[in-house]
N, C-alpha and C. Protein backbone atom coordinates (compact mmCIF):
# COMPACT_ATOMS: atom_id res chain seq x y z
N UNK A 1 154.88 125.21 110.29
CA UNK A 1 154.10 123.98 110.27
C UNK A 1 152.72 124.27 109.70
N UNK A 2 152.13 123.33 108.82
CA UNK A 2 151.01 123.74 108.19
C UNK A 2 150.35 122.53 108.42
N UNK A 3 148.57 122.68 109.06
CA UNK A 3 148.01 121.64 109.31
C UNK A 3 146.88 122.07 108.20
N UNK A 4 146.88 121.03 107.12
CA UNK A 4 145.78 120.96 106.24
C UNK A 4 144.19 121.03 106.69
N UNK A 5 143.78 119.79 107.58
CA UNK A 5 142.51 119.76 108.01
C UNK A 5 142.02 120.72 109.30
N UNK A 6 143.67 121.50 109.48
CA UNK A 6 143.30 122.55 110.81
C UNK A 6 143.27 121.46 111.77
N UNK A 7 143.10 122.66 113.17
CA UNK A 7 143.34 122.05 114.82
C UNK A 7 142.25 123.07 115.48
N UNK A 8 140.97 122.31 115.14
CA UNK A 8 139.80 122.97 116.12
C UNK A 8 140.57 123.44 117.60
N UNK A 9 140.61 122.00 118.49
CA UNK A 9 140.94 122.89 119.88
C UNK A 9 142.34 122.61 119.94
N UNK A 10 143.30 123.34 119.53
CA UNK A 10 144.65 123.19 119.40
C UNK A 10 145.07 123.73 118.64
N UNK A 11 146.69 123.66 118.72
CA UNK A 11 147.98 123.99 117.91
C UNK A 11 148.44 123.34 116.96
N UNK A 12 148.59 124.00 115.49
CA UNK A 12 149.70 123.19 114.80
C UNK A 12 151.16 123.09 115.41
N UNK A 13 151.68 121.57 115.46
CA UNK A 13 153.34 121.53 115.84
C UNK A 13 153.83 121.15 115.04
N UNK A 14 153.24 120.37 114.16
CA UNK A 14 153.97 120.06 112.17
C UNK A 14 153.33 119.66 111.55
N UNK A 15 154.15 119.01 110.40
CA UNK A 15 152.90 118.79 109.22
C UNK A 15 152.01 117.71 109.62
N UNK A 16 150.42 118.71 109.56
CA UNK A 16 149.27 117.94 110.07
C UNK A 16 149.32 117.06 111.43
N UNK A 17 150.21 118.23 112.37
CA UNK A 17 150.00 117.32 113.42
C UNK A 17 149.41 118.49 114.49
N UNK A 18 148.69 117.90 115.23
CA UNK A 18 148.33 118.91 116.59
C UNK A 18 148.59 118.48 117.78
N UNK A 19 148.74 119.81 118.25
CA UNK A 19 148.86 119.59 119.90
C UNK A 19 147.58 120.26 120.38
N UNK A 20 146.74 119.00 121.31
CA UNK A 20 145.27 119.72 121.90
C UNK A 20 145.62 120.21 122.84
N UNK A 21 144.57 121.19 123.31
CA UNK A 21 144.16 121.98 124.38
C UNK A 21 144.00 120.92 125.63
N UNK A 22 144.16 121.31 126.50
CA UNK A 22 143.61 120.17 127.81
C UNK A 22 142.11 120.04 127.27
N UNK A 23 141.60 118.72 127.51
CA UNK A 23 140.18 118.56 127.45
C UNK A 23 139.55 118.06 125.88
N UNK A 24 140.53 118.27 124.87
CA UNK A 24 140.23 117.60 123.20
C UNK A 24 141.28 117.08 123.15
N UNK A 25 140.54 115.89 122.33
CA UNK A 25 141.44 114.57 121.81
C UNK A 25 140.74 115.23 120.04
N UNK A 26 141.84 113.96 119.09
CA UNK A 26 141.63 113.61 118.19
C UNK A 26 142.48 114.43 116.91
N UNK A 27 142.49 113.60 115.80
CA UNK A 27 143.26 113.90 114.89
C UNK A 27 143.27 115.61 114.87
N UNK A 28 142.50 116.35 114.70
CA UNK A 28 142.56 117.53 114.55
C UNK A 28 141.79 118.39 115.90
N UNK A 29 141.64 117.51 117.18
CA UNK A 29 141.42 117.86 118.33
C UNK A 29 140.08 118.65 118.24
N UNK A 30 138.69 118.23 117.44
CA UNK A 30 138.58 118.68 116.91
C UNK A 30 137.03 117.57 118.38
N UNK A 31 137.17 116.64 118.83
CA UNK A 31 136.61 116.09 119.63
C UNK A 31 137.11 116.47 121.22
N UNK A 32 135.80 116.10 122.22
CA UNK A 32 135.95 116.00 123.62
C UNK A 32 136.44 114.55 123.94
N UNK A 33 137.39 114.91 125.14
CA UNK A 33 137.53 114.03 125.65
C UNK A 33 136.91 113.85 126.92
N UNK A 34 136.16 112.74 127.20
CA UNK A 34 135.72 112.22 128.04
C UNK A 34 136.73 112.10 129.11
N UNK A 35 136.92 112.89 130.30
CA UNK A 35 137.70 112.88 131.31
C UNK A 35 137.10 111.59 132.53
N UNK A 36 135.98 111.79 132.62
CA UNK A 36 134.98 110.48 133.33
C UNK A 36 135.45 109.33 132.98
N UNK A 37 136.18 108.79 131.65
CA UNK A 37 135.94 107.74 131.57
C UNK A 37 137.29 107.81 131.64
N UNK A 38 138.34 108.90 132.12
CA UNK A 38 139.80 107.98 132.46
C UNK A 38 140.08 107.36 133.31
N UNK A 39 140.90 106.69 133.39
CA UNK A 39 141.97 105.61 134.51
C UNK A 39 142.94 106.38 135.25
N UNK A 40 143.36 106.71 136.43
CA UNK A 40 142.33 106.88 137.40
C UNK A 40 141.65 107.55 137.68
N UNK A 41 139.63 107.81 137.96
CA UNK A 41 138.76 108.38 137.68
C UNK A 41 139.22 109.67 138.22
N UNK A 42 139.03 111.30 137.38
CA UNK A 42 139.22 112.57 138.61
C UNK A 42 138.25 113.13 139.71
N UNK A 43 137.38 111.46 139.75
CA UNK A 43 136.52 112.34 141.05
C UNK A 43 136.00 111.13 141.38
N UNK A 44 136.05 111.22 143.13
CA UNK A 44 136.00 110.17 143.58
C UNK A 44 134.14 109.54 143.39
N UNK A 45 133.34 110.30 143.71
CA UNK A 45 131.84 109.97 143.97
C UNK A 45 131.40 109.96 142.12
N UNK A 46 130.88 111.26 142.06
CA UNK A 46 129.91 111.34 140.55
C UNK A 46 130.98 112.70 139.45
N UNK A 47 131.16 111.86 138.38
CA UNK A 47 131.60 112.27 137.54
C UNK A 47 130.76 112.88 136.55
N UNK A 48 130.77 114.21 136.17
CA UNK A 48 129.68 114.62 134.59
C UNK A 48 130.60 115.40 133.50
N UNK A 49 130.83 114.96 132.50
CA UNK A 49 131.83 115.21 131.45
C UNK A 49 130.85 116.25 130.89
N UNK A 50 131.73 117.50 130.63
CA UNK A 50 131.22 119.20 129.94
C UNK A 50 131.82 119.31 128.63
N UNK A 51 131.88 120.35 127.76
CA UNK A 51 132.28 120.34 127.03
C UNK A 51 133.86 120.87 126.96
N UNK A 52 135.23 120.16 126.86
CA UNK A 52 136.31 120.60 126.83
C UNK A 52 136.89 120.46 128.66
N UNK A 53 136.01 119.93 129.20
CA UNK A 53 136.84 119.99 131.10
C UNK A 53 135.19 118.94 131.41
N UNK A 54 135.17 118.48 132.91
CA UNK A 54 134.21 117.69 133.42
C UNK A 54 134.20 118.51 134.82
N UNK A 55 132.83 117.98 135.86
CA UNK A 55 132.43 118.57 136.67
C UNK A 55 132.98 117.41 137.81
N UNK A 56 133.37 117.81 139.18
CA UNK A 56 132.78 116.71 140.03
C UNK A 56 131.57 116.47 140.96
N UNK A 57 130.90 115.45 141.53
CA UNK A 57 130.02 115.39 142.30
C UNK A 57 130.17 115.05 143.38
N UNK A 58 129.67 114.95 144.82
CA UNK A 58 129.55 114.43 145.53
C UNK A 58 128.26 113.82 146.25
N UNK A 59 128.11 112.94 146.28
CA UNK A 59 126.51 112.00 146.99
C UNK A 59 126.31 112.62 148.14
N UNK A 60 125.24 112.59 148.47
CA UNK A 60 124.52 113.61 149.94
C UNK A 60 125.19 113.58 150.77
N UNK A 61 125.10 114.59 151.55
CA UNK A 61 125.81 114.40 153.19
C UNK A 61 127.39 114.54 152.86
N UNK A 62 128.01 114.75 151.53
CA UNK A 62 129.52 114.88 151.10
C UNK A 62 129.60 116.31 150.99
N UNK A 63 130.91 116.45 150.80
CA UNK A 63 131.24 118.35 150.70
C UNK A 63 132.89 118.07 149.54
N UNK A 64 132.43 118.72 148.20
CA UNK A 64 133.56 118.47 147.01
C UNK A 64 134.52 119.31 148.08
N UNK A 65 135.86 118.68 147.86
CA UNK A 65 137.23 119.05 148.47
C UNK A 65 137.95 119.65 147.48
N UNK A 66 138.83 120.46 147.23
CA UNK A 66 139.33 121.09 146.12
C UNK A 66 140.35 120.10 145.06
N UNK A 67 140.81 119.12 146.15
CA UNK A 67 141.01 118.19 144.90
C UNK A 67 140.30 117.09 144.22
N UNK A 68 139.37 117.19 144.36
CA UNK A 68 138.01 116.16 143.62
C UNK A 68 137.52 115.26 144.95
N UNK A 69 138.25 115.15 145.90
CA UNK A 69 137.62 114.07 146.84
C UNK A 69 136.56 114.47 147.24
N UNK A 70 136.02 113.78 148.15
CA UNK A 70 134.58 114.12 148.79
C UNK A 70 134.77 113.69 149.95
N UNK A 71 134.52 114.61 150.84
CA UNK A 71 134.96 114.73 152.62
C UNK A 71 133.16 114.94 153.16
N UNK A 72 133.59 113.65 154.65
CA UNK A 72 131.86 114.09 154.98
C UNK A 72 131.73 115.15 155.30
N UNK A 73 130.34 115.88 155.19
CA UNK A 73 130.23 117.29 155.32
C UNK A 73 130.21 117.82 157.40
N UNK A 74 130.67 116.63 157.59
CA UNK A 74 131.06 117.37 159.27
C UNK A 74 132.27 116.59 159.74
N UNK A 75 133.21 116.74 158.54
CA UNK A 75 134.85 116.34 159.03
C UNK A 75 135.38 117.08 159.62
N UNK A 76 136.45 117.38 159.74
CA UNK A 76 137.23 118.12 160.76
C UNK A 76 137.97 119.18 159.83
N UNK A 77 138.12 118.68 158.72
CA UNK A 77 138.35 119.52 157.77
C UNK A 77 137.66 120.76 157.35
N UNK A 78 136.33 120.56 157.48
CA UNK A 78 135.08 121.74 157.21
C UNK A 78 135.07 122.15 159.15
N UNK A 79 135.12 121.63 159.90
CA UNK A 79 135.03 122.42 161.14
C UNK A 79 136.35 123.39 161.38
N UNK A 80 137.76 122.69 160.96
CA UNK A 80 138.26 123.36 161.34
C UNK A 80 138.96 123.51 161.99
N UNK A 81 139.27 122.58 163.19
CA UNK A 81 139.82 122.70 164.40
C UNK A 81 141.59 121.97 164.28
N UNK A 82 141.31 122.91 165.33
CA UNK A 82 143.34 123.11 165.44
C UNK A 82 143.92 121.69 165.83
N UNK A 83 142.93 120.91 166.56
CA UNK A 83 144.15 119.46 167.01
C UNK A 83 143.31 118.30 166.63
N UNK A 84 142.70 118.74 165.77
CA UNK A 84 141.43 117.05 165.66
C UNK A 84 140.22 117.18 165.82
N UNK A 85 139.10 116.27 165.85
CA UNK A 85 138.19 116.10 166.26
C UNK A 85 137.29 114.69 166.04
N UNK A 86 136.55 114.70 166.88
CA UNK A 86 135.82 113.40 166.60
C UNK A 86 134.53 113.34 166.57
N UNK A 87 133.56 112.72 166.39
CA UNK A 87 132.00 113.21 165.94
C UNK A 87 131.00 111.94 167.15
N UNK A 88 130.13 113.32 167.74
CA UNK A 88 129.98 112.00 168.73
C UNK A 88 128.62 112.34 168.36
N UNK A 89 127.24 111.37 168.33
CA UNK A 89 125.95 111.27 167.73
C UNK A 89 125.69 112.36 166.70
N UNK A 90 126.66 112.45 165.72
CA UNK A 90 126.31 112.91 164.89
C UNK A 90 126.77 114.43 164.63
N UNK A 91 127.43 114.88 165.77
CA UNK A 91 127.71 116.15 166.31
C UNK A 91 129.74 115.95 166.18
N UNK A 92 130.22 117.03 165.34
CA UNK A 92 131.25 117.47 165.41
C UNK A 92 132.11 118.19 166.73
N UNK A 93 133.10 117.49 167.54
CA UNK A 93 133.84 118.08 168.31
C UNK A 93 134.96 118.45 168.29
N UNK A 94 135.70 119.58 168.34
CA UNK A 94 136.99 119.91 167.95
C UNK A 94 137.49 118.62 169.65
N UNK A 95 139.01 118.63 169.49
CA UNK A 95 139.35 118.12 170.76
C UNK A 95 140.55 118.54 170.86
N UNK A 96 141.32 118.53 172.34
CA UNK A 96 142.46 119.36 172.88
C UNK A 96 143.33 117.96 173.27
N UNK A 97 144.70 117.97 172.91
CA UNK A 97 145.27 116.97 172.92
C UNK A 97 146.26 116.83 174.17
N UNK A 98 145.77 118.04 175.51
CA UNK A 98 146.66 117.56 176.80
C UNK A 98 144.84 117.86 177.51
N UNK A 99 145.04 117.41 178.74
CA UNK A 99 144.01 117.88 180.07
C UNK A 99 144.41 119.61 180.75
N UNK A 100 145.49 119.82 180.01
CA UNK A 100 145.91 121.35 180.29
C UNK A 100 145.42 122.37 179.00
N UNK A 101 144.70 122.08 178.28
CA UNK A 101 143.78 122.70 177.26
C UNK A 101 142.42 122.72 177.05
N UNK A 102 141.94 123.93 177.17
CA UNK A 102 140.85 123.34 176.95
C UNK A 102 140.12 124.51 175.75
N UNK A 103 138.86 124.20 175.17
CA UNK A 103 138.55 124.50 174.03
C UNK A 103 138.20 125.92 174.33
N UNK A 104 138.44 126.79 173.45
CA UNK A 104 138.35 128.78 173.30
C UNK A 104 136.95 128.55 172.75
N UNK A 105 136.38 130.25 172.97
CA UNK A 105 134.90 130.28 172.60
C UNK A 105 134.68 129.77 171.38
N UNK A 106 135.57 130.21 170.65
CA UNK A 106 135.47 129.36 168.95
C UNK A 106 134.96 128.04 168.67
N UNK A 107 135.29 127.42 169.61
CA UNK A 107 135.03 126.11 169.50
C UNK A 107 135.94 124.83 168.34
N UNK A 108 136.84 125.81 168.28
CA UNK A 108 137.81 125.23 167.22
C UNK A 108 139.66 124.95 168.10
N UNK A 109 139.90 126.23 168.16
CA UNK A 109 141.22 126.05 168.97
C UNK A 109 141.38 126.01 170.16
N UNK A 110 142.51 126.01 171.00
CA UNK A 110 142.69 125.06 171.96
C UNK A 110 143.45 126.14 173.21
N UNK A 111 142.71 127.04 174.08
CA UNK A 111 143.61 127.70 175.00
C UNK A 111 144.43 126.93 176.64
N UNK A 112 145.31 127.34 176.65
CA UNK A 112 145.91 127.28 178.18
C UNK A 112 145.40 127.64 179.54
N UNK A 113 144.87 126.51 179.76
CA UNK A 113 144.51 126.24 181.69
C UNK A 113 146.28 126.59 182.64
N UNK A 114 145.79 127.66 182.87
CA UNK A 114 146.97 128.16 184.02
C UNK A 114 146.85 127.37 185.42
N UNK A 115 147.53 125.99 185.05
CA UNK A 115 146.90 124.88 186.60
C UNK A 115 147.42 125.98 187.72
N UNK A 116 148.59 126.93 187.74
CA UNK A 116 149.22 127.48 188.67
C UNK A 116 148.14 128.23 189.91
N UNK A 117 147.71 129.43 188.82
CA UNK A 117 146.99 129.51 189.16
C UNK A 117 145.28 129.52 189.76
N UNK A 118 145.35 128.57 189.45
CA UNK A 118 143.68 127.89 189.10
C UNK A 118 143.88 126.82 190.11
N UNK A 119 145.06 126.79 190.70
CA UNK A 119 145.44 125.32 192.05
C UNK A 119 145.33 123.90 191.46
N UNK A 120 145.24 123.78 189.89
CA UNK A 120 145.19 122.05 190.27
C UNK A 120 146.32 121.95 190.01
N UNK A 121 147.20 122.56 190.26
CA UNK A 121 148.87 121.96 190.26
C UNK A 121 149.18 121.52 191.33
N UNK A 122 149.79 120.18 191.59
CA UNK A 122 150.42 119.90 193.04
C UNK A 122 152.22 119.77 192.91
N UNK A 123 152.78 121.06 193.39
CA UNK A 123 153.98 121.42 193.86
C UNK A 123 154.48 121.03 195.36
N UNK A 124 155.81 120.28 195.78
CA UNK A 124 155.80 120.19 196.81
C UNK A 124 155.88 121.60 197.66
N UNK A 125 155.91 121.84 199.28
CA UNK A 125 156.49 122.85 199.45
C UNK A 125 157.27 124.23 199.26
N UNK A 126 158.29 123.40 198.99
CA UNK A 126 159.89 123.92 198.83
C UNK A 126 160.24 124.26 197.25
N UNK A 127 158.78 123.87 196.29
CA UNK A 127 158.43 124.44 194.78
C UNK A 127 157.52 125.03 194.81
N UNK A 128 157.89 125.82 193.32
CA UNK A 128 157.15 126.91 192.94
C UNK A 128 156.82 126.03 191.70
N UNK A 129 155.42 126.86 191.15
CA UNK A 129 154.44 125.89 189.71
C UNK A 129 154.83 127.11 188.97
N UNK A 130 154.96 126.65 187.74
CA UNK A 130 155.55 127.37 186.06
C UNK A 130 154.50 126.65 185.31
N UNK A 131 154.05 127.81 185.27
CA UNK A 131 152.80 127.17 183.75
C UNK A 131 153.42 127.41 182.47
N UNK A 132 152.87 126.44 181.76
CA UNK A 132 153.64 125.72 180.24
C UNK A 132 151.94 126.12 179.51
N UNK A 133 152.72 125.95 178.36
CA UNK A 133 151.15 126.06 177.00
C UNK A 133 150.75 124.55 177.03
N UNK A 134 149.75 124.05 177.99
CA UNK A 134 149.35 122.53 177.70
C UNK A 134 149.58 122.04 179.16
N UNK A 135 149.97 122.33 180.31
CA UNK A 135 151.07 121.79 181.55
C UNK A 135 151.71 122.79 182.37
N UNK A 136 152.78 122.25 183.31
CA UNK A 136 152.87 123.19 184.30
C UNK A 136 154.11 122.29 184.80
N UNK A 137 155.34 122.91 185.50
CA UNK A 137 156.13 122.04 185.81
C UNK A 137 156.38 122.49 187.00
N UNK A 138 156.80 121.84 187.93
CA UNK A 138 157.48 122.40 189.43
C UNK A 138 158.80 122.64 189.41
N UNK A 139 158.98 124.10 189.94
CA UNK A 139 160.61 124.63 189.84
C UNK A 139 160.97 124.60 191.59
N UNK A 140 162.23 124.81 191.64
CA UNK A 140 162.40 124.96 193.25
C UNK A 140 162.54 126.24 193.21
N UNK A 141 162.08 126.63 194.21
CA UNK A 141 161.70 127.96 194.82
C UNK A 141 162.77 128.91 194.31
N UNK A 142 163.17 130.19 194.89
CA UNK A 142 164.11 131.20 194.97
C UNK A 142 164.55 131.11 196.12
N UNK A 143 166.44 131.20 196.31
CA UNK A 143 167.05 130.08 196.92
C UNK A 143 167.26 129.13 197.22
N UNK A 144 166.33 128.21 196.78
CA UNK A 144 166.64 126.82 196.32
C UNK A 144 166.93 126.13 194.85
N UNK A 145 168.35 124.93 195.58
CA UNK A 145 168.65 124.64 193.88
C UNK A 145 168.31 123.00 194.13
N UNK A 146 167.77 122.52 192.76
CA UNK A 146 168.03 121.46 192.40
C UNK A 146 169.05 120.11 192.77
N UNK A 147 169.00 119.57 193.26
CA UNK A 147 170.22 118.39 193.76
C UNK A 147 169.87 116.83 193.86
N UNK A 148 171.19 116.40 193.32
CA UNK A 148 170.66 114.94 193.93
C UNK A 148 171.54 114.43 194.77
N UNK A 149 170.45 113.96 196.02
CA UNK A 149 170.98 113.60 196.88
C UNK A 149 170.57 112.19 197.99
N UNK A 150 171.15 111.20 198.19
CA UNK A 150 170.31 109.58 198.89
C UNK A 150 169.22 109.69 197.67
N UNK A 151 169.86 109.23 196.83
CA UNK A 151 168.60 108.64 196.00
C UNK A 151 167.51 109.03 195.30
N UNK A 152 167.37 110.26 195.65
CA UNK A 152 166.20 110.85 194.75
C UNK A 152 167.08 112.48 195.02
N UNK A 153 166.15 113.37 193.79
CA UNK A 153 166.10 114.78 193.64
C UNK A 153 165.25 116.07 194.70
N UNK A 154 166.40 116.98 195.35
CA UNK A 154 165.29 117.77 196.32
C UNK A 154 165.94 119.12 195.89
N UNK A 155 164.85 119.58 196.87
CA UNK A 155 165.45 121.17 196.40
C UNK A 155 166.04 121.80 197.53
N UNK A 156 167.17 122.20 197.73
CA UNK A 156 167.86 122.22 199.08
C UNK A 156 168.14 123.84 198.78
N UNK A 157 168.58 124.40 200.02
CA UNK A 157 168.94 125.57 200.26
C UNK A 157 170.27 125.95 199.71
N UNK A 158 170.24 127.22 198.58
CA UNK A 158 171.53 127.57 198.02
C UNK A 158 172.40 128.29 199.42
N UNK A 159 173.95 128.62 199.83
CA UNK A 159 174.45 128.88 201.05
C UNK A 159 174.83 130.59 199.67
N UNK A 160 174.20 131.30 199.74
CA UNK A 160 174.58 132.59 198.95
C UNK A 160 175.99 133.13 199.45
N UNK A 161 176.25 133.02 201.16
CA UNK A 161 177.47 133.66 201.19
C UNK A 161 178.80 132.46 201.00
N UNK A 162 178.38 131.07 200.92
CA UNK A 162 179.71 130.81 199.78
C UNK A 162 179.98 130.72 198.87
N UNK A 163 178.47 130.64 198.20
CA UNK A 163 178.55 130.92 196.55
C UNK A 163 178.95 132.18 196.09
N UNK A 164 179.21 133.45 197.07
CA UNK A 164 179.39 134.48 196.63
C UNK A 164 178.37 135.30 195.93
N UNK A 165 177.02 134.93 196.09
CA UNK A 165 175.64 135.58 195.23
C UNK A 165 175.30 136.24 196.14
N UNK A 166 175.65 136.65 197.21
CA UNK A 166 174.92 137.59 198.15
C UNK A 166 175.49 139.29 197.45
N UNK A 167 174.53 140.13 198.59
CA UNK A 167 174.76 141.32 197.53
C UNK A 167 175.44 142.31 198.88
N UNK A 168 175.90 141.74 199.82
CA UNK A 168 176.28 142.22 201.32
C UNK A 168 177.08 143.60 200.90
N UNK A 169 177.31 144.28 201.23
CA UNK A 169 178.70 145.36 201.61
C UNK A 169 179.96 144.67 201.76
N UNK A 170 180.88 145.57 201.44
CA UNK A 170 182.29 144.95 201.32
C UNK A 170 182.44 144.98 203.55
N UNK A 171 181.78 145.67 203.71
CA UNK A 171 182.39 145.86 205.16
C UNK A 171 181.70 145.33 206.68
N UNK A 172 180.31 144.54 205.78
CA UNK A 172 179.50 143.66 206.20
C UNK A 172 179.81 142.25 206.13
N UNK A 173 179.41 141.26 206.88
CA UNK A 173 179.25 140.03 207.00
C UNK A 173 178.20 139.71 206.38
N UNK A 174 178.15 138.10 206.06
CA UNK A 174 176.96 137.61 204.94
C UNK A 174 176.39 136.42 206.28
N UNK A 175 175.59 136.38 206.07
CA UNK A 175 174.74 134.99 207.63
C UNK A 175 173.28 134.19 206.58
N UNK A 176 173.85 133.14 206.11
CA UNK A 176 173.02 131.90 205.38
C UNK A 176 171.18 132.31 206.38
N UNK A 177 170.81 131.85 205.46
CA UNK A 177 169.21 131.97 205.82
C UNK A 177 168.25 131.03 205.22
N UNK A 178 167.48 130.06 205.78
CA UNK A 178 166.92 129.00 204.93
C UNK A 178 165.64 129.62 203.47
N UNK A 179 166.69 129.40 202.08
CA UNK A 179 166.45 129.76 201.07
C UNK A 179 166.42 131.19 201.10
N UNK A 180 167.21 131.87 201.98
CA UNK A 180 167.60 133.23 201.46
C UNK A 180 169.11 133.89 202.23
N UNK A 181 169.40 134.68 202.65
CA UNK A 181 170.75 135.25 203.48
C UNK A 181 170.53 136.27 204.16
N UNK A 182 171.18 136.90 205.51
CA UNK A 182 171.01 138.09 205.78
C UNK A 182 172.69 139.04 205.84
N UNK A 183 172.59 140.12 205.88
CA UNK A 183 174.20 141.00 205.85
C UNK A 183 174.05 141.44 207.21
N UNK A 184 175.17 141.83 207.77
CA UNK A 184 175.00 142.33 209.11
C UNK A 184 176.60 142.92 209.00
N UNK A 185 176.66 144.87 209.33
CA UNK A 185 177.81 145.57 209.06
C UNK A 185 178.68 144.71 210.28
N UNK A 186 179.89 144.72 209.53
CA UNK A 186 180.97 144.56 211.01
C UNK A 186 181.00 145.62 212.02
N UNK A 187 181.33 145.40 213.16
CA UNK A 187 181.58 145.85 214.15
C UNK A 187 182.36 147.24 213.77
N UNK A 188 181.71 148.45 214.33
CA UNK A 188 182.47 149.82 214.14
C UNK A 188 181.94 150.42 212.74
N UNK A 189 181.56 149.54 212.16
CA UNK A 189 179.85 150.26 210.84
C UNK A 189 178.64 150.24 211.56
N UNK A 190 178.20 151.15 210.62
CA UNK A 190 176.69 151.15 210.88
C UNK A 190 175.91 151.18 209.71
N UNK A 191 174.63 150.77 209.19
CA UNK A 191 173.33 150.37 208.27
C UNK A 191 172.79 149.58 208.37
N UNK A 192 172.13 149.07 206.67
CA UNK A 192 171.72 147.81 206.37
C UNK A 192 172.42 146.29 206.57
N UNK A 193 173.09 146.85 205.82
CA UNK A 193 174.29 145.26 205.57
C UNK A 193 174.36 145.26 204.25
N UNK A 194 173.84 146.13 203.19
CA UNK A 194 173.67 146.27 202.30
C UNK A 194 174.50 147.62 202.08
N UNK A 195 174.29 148.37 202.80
CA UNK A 195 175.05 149.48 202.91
C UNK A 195 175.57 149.60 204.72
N UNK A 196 176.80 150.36 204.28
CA UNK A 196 177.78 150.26 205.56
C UNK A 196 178.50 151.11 206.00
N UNK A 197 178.48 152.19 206.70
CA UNK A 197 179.29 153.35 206.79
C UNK A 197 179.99 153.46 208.24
């Protein structure tokens, strides 16, 4: 392909034709194009056309975003923070999105309040508290299972020696125990109940 008048910022692709560079227009690309004055503008606030590419601006109190927008300069975006934030007199706050989080020295992300241990968990009795990332749930104890029973959910005593979960001796007896069991050797053994000779 042979371009007679040449292709300042560009390629010949055939006869006397060019392909420009990003940023030149014109028969022999040989002009800027005014990027400022396209449809739709590439920058939201202040536009300044350079030679071959344009700049963007942003009006005071803005911060240029990498894709031309303009973000206020104490969004949440420039702070940073892991779940949000909201700006109260003027002042940037990261914020934690349960009452079981609360903000790390950073001031950006969001650590775990152990309600368990820290007591603001309310477990009945007969539960034990399981701390969660954010929360805390009530489990029933050890030996107690889950049930429903008249109408609502409790946590009742597992019977280990008919479930067969006890850990007795073959030559021992198993004796239920509220939320646990005891072994006791038969008659003519002697030990634990655990062991039996």
């Amino acid at each position: 392909a042979i371009c007679g008048h040449g292709c300042k910022y560009g390629e010949c692709m055939g006869p006397n034709k060019c392909k420009c560079f990003p940023g030149f227009t014109g028969k022999t690309c040989n002009q800027d194009l005014n990027e400022c004055g396209l449809s739709p503008r590439p920058c939201e606030h202040r536009c300044m056309n350079t030679h071959g590419s344009y700049k963007c601006y942003c009006l005071n109190g803005y911060m240029l975003m990498p894709d031309g927008t303009c973000a206020s300069s104490r969004t949440c975006a420039i702070v940073n923070c892991q779940y949000g934030c909201e700006e109260v007199k003027g002042e940037v706050q990261c914020l934690c999105p349960s009452s079981g989080l609360q903000l790390g020295p950073n001031g950006r992300t969001c650590i775990d309040i152990d309600e368990c241990s820290t007591g603001k968990a309310a477990c009945s009795y007969n539960r034990r508290c399981i701390n969660t990332f954010g929360s805390y749930y009530c489990k029933c104890q050890l030996g107690y299972e889950l049930r429903y029973i008249s109408g609502h959910y409790d946590c009742v005593d597992v019977n280990e020696c008919v479930t067969n979960t006890h850990r007795c001796n073959l030559h021992a007896e198993c004796l239920n125990t509220e939320g646990s069991f005891k072994c006791r050797c038969k008659k003519g053994y002697r030990g634990s109940g655990f062991d039996c000779a």
